[in-house]
PDB file of N, CA and C in Angstrom:
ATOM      1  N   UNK A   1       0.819  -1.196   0.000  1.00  0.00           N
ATOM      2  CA  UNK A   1       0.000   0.000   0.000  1.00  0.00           C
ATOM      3  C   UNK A   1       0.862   1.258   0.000  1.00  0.00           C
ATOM      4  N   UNK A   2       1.714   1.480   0.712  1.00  0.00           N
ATOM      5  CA  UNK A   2       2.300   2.526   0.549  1.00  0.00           C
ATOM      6  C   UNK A   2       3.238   2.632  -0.643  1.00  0.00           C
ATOM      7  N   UNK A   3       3.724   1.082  -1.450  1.00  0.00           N
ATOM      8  CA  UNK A   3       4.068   1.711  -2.630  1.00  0.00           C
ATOM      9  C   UNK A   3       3.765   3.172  -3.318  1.00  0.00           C
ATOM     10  N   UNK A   4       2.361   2.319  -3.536  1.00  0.00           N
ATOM     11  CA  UNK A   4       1.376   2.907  -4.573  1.00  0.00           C
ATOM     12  C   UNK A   4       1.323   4.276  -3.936  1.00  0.00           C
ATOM     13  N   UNK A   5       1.096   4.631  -2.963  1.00  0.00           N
ATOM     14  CA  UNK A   5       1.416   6.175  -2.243  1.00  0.00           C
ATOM     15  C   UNK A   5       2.509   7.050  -2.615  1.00  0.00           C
ATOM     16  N   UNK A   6       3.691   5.952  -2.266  1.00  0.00           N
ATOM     17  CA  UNK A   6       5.074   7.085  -3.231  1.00  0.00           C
ATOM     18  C   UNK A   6       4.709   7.099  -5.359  1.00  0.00           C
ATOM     19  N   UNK A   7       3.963   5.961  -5.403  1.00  0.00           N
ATOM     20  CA  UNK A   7       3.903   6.636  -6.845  1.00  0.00           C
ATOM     21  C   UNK A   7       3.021   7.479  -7.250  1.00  0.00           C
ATOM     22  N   UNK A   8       2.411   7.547  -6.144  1.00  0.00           N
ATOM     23  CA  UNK A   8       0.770   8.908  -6.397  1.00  0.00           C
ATOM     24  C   UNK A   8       1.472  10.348  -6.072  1.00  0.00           C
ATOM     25  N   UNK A   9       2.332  10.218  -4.943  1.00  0.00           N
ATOM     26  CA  UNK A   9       3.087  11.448  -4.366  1.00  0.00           C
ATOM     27  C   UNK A   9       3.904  11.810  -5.651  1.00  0.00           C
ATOM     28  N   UNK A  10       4.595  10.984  -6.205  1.00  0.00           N
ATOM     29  CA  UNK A  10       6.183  11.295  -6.910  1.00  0.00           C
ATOM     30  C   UNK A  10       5.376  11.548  -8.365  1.00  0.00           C
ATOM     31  N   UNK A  11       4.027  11.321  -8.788  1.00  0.00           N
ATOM     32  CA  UNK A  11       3.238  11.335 -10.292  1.00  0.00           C
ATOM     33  C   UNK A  11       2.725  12.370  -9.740  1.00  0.00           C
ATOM     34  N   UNK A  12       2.105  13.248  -8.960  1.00  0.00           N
ATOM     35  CA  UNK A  12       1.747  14.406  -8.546  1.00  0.00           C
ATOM     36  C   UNK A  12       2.665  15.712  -8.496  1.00  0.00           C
ATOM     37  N   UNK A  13       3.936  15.269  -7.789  1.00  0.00           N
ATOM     38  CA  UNK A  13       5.604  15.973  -8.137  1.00  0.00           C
ATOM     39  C   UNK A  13       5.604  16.334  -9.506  1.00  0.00           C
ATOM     40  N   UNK A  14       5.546  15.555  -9.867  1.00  0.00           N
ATOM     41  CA  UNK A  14       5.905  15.549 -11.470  1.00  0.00           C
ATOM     42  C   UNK A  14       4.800  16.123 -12.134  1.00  0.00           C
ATOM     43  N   UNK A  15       3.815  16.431 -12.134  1.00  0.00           N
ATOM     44  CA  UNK A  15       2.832  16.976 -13.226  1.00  0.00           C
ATOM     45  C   UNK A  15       2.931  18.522 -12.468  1.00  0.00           C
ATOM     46  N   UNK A  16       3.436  18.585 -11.035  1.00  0.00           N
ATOM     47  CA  UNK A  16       3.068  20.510 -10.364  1.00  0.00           C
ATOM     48  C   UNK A  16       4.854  20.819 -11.274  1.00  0.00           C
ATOM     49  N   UNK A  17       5.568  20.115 -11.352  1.00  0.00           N
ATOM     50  CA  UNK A  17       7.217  20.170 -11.878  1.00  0.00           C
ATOM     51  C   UNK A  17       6.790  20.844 -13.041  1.00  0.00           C
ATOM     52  N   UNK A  18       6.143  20.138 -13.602  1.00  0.00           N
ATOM     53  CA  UNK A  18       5.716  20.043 -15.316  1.00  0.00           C
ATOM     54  C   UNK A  18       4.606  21.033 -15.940  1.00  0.00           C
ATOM     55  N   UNK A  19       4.105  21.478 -15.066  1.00  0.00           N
ATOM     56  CA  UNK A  19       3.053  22.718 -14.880  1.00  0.00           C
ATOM     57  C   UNK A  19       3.747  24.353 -14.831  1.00  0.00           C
ATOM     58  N   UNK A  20       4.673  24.082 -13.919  1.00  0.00           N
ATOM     59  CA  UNK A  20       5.596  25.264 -13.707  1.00  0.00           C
ATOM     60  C   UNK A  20       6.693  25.190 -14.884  1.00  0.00           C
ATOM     61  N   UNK A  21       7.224  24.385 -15.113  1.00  0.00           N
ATOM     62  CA  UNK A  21       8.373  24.671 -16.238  1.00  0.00           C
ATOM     63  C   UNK A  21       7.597  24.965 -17.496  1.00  0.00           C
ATOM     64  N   UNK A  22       6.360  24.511 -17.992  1.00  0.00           N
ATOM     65  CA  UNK A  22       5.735  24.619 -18.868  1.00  0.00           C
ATOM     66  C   UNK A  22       5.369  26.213 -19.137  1.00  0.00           C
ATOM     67  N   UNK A  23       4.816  26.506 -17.923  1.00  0.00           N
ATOM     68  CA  UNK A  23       4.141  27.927 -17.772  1.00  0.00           C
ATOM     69  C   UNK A  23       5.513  28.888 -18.168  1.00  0.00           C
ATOM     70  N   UNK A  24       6.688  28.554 -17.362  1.00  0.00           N
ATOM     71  CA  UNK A  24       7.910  29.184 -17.578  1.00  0.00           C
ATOM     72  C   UNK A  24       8.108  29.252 -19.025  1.00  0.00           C
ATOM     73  N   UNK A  25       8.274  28.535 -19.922  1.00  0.00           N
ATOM     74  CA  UNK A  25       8.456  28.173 -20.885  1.00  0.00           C
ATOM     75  C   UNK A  25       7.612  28.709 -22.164  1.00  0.00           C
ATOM     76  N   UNK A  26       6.764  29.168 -22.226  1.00  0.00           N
ATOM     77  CA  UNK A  26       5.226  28.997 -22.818  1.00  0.00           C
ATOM     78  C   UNK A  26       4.300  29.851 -21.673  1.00  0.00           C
ATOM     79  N   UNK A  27       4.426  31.618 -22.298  1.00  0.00           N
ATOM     80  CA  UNK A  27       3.331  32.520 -21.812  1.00  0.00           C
ATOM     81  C   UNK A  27       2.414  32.283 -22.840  1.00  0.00           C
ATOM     82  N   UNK A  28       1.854  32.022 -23.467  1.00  0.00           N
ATOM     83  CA  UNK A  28       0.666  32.270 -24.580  1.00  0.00           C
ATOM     84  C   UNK A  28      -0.100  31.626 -24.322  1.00  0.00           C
ATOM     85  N   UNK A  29      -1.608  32.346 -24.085  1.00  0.00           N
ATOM     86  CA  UNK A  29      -2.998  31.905 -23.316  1.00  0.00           C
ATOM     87  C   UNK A  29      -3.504  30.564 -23.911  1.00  0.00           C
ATOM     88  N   UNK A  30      -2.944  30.090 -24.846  1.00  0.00           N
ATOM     89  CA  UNK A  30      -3.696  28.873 -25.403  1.00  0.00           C
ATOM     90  C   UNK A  30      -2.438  28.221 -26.603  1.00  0.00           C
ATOM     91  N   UNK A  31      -2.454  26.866 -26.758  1.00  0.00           N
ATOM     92  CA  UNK A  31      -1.670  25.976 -27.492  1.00  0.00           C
ATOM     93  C   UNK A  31      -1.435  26.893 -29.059  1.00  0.00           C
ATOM     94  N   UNK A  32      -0.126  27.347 -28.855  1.00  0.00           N
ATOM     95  CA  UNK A  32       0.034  28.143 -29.855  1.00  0.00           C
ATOM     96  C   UNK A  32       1.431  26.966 -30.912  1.00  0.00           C
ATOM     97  N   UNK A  33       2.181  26.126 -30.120  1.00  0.00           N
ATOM     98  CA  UNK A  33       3.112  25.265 -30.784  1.00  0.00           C
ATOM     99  C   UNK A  33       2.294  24.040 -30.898  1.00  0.00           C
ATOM    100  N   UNK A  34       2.412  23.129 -32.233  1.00  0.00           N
ATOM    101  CA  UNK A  34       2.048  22.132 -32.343  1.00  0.00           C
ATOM    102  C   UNK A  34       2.860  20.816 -32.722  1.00  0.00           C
ATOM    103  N   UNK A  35       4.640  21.434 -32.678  1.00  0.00           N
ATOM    104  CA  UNK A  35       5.210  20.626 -33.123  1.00  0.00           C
ATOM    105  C   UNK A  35       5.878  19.036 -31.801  1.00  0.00           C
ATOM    106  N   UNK A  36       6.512  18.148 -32.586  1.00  0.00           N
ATOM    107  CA  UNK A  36       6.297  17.419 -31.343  1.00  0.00           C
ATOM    108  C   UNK A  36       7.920  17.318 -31.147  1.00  0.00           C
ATOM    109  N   UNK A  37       8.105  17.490 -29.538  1.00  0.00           N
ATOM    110  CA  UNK A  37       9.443  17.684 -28.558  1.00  0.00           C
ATOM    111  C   UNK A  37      10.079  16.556 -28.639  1.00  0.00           C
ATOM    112  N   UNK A  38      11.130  16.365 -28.983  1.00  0.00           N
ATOM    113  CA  UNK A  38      11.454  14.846 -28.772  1.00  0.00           C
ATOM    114  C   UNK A  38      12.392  14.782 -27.968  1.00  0.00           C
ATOM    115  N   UNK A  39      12.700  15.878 -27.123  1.00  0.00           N
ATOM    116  CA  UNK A  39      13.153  15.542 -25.314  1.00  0.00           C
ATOM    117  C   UNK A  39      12.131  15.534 -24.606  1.00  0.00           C
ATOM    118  N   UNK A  40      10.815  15.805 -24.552  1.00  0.00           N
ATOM    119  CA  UNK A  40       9.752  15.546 -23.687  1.00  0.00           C
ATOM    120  C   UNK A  40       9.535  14.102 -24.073  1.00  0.00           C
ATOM    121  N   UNK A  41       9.678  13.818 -25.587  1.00  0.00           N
ATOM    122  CA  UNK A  41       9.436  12.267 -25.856  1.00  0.00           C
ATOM    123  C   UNK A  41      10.128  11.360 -25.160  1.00  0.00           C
ATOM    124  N   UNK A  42      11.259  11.389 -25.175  1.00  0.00           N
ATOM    125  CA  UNK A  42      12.175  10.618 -24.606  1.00  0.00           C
ATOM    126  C   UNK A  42      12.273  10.576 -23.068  1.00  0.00           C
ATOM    127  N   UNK A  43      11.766  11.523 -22.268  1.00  0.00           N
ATOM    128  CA  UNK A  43      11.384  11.690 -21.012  1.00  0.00           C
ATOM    129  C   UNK A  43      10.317  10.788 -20.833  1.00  0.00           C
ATOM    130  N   UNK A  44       9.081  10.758 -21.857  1.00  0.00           N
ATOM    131  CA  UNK A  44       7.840  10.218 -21.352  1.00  0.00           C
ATOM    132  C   UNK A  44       8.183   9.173 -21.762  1.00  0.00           C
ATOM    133  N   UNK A  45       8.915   8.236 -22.660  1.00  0.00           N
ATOM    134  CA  UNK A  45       9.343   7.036 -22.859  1.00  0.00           C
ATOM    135  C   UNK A  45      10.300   6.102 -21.512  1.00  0.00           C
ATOM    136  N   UNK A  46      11.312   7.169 -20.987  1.00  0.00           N
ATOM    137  CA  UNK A  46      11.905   6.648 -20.107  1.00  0.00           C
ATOM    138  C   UNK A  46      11.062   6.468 -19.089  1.00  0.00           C
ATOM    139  N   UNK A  47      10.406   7.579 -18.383  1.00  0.00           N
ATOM    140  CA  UNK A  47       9.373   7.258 -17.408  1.00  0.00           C
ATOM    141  C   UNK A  47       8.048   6.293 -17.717  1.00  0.00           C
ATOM    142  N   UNK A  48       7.615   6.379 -18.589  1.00  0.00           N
ATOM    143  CA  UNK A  48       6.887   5.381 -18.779  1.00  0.00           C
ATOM    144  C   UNK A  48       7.135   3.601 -18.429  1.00  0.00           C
ATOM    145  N   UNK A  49       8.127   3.622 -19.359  1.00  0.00           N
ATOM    146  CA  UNK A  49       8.971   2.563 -19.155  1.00  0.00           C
ATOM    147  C   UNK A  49       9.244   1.920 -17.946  1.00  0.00           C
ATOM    148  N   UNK A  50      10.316   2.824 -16.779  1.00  0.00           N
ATOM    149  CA  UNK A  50      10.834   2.403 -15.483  1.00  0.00           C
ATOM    150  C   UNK A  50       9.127   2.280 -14.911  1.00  0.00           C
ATOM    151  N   UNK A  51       8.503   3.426 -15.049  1.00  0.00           N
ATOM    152  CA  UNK A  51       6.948   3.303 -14.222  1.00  0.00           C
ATOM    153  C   UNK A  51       6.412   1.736 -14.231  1.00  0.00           C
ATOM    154  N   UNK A  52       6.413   1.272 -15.543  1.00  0.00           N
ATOM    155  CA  UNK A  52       5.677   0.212 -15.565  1.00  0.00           C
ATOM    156  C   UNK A  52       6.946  -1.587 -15.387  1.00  0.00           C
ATOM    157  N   UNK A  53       7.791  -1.124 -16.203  1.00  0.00           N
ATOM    158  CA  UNK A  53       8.968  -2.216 -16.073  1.00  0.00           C
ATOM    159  C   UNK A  53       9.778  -2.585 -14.969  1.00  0.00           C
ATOM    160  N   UNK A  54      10.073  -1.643 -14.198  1.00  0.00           N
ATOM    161  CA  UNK A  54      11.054  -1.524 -13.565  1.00  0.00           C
ATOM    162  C   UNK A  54      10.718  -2.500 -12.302  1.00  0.00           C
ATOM    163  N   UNK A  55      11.452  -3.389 -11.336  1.00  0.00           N
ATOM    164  CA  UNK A  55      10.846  -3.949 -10.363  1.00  0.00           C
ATOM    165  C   UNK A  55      11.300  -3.723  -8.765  1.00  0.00           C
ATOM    166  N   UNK A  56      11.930  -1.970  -9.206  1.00  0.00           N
ATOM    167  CA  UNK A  56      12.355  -1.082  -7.917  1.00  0.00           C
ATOM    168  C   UNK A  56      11.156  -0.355  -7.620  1.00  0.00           C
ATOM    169  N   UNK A  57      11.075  -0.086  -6.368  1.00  0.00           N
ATOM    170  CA  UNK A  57      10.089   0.714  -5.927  1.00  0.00           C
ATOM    171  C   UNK A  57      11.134   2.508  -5.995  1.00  0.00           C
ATOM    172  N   UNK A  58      12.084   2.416  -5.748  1.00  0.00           N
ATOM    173  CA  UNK A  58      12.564   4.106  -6.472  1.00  0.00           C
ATOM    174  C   UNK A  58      12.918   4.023  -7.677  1.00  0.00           C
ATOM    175  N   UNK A  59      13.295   2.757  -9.035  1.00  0.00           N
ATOM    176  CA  UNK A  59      13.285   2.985  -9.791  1.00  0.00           C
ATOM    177  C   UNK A  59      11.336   3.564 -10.332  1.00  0.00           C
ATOM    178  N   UNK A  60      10.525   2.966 -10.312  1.00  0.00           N
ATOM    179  CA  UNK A  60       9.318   3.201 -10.397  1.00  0.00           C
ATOM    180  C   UNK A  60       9.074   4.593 -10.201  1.00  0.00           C
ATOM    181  N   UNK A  61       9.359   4.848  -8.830  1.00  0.00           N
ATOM    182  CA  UNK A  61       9.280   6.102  -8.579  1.00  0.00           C
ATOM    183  C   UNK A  61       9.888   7.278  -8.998  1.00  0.00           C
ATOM    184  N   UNK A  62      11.011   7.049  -9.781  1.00  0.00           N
ATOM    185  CA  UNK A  62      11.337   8.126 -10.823  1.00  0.00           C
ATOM    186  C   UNK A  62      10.700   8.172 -11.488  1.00  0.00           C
ATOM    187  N   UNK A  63      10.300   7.097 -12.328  1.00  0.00           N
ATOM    188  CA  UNK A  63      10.108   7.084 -13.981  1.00  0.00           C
ATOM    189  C   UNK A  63       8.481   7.837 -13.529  1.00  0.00           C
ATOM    190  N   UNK A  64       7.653   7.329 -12.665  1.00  0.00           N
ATOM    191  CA  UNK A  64       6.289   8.136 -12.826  1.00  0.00           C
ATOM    192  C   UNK A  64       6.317   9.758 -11.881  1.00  0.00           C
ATOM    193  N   UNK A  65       7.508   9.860 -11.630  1.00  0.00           N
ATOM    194  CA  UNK A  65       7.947  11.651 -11.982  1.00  0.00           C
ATOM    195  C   UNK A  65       8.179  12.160 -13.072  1.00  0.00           C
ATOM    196  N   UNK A  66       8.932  11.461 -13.564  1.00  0.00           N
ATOM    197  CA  UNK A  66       9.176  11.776 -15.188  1.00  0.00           C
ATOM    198  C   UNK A  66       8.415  11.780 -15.891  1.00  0.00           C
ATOM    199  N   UNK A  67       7.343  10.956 -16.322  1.00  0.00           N
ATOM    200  CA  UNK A  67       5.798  10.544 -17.162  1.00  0.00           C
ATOM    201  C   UNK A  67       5.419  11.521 -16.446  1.00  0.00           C
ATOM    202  N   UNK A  68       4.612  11.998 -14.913  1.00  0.00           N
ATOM    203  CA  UNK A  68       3.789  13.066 -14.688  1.00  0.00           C
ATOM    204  C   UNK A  68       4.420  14.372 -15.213  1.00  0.00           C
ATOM    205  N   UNK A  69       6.296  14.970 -15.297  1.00  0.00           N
ATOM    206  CA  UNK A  69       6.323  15.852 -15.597  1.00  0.00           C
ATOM    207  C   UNK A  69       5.946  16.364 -17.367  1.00  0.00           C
ATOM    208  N   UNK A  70       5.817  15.325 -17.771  1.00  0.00           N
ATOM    209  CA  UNK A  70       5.701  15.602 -19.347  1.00  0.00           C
ATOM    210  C   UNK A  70       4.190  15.558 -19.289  1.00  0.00           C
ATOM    211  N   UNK A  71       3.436  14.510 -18.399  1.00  0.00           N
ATOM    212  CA  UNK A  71       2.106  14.930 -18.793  1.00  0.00           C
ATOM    213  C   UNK A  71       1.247  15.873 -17.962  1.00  0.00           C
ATOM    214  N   UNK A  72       2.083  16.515 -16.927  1.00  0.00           N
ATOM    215  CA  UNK A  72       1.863  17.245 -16.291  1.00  0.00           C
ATOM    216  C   UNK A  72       1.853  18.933 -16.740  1.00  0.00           C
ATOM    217  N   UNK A  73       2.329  19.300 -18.313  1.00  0.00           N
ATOM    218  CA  UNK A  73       2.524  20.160 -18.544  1.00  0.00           C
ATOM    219  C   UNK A  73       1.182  21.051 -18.821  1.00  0.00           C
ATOM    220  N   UNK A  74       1.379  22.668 -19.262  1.00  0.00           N
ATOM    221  CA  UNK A  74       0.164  23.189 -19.471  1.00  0.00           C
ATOM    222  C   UNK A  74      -0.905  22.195 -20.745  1.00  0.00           C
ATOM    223  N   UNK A  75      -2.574  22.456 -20.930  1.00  0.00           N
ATOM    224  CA  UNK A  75      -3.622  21.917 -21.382  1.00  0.00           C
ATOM    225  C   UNK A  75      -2.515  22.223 -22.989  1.00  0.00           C
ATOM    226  N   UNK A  76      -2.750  20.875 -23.739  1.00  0.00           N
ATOM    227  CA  UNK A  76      -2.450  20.930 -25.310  1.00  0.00           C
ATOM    228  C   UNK A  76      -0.897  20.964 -25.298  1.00  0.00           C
ATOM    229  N   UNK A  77       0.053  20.332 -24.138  1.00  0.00           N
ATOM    230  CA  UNK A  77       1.511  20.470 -24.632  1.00  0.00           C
ATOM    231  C   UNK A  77       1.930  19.450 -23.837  1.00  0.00           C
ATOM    232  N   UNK A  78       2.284  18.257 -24.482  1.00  0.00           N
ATOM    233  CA  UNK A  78       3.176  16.799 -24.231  1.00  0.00           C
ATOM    234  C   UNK A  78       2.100  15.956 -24.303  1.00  0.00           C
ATOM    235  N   UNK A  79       1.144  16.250 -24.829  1.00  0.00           N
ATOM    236  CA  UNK A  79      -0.183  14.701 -25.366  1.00  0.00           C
ATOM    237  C   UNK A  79       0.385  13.983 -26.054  1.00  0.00           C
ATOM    238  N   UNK A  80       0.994  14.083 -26.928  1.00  0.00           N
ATOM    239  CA  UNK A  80       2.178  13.478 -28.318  1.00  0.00           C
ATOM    240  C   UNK A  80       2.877  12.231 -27.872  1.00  0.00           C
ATOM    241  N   UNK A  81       3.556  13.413 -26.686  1.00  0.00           N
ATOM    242  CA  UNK A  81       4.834  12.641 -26.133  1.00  0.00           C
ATOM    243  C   UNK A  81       4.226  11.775 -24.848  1.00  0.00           C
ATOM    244  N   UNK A  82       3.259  12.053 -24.499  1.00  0.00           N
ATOM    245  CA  UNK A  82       2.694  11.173 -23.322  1.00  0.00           C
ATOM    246  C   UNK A  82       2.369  10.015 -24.389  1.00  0.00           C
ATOM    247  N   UNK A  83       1.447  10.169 -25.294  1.00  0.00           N
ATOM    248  CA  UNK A  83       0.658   8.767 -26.069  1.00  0.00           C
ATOM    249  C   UNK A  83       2.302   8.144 -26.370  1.00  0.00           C
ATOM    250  N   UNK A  84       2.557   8.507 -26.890  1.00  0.00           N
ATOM    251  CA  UNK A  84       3.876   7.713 -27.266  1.00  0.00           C
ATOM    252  C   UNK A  84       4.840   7.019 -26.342  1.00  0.00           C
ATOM    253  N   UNK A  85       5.209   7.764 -25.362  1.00  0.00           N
ATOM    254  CA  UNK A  85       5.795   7.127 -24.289  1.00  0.00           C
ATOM    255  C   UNK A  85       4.576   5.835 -23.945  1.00  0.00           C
ATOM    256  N   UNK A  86       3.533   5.890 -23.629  1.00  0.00           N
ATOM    257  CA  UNK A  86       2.586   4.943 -23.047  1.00  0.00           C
ATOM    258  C   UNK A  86       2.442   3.476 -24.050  1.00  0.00           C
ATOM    259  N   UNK A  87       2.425   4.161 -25.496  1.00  0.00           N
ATOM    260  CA  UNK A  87       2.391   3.307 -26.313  1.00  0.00           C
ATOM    261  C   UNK A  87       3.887   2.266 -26.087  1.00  0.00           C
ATOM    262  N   UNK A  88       4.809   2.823 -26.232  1.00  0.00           N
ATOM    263  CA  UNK A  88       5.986   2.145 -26.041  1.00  0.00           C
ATOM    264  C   UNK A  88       6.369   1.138 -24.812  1.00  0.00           C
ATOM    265  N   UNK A  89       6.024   2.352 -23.607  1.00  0.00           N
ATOM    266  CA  UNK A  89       6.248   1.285 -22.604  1.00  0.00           C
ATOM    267  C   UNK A  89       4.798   0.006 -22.299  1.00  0.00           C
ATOM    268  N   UNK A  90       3.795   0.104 -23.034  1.00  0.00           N
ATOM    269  CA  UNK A  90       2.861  -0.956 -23.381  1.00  0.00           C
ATOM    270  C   UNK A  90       4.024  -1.957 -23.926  1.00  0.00           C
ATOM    271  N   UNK A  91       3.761  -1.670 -25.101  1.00  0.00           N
ATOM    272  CA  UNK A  91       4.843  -2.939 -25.765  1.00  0.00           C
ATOM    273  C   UNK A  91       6.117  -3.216 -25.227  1.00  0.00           C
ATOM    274  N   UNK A  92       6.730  -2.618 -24.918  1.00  0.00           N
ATOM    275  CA  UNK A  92       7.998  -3.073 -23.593  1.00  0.00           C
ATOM    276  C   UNK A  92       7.103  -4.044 -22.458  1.00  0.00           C
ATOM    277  N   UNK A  93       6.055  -3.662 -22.086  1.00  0.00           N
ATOM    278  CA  UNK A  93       5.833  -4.491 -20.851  1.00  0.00           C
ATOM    279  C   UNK A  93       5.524  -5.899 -21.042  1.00  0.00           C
ATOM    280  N   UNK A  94       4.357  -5.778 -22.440  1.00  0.00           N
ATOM    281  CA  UNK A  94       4.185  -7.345 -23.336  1.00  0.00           C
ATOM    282  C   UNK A  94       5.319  -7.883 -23.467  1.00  0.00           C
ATOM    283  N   UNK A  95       6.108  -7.158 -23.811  1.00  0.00           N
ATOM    284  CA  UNK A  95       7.714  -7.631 -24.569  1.00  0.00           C
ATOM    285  C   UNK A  95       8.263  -8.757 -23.371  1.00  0.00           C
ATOM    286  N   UNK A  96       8.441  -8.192 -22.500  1.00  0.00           N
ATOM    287  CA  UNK A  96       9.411  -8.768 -21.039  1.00  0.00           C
ATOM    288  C   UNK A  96       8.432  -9.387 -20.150  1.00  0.00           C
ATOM    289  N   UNK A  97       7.404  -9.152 -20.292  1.00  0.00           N
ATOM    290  CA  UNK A  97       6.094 -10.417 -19.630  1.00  0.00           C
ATOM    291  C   UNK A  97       5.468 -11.308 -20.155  1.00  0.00           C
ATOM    292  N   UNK A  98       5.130 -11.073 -21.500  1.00  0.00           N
ATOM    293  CA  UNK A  98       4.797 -12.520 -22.709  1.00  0.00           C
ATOM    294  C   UNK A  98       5.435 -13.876 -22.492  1.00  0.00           C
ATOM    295  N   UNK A  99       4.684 -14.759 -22.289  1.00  0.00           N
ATOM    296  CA  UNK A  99       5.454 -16.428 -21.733  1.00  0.00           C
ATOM    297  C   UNK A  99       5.880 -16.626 -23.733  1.00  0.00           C
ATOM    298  N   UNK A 100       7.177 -16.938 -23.831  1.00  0.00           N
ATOM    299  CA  UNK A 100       7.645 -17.040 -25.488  1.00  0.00           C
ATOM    300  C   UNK A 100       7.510 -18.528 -24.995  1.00  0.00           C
TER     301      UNK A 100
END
């Protein structure tokens, strides 16, 4: 039980992280860039990944800091890179749990 607590705490970290650097980053009242980041990608891939693969309770707990900070950003910026990271670490998880 308290796993799941540090990953609610440390996925909460990560989206107020990802809220503020975003805002820092990006004054304009509404989704004015549409192109896609591929260091937010690679963030939401790694976190995704450790979030779901990993069989540390602080590896875990990075990676869903990392996934909340990318999907934690302002409304309309890292959807891209969230679906993608999720998509990936899906198939990573089939990958390394599938009985071959």
């Amino acid at each position: 039980m308290l796993d799941y607590m540090i990953y609610l705490i440390t996925f909460a970290a990560g989206s107020i992280l990802g809220l503020l650097y975003s805002y820092k980053q990006h004054g304009e009242p509404f989704v004015a860039e549409t192109k896609f980041n591929v260091p937010f990608a690679l963030v939401s891939i790694v976190g995704w990944v450790l979030g779901f693969c990993s069989g540390s309770v602080i590896l875990s707990a990075i990676g869903f800091l990392l996934a909340g900070f990318v999907m934690g950003e302002r409304p309309g910026y890292g959807r891209k890179e969230t679906v993608l990271g999720l998509i990936i670490a899906i198939i990573v998880y089939l990958l390394l749990k599938w009985p071959l």
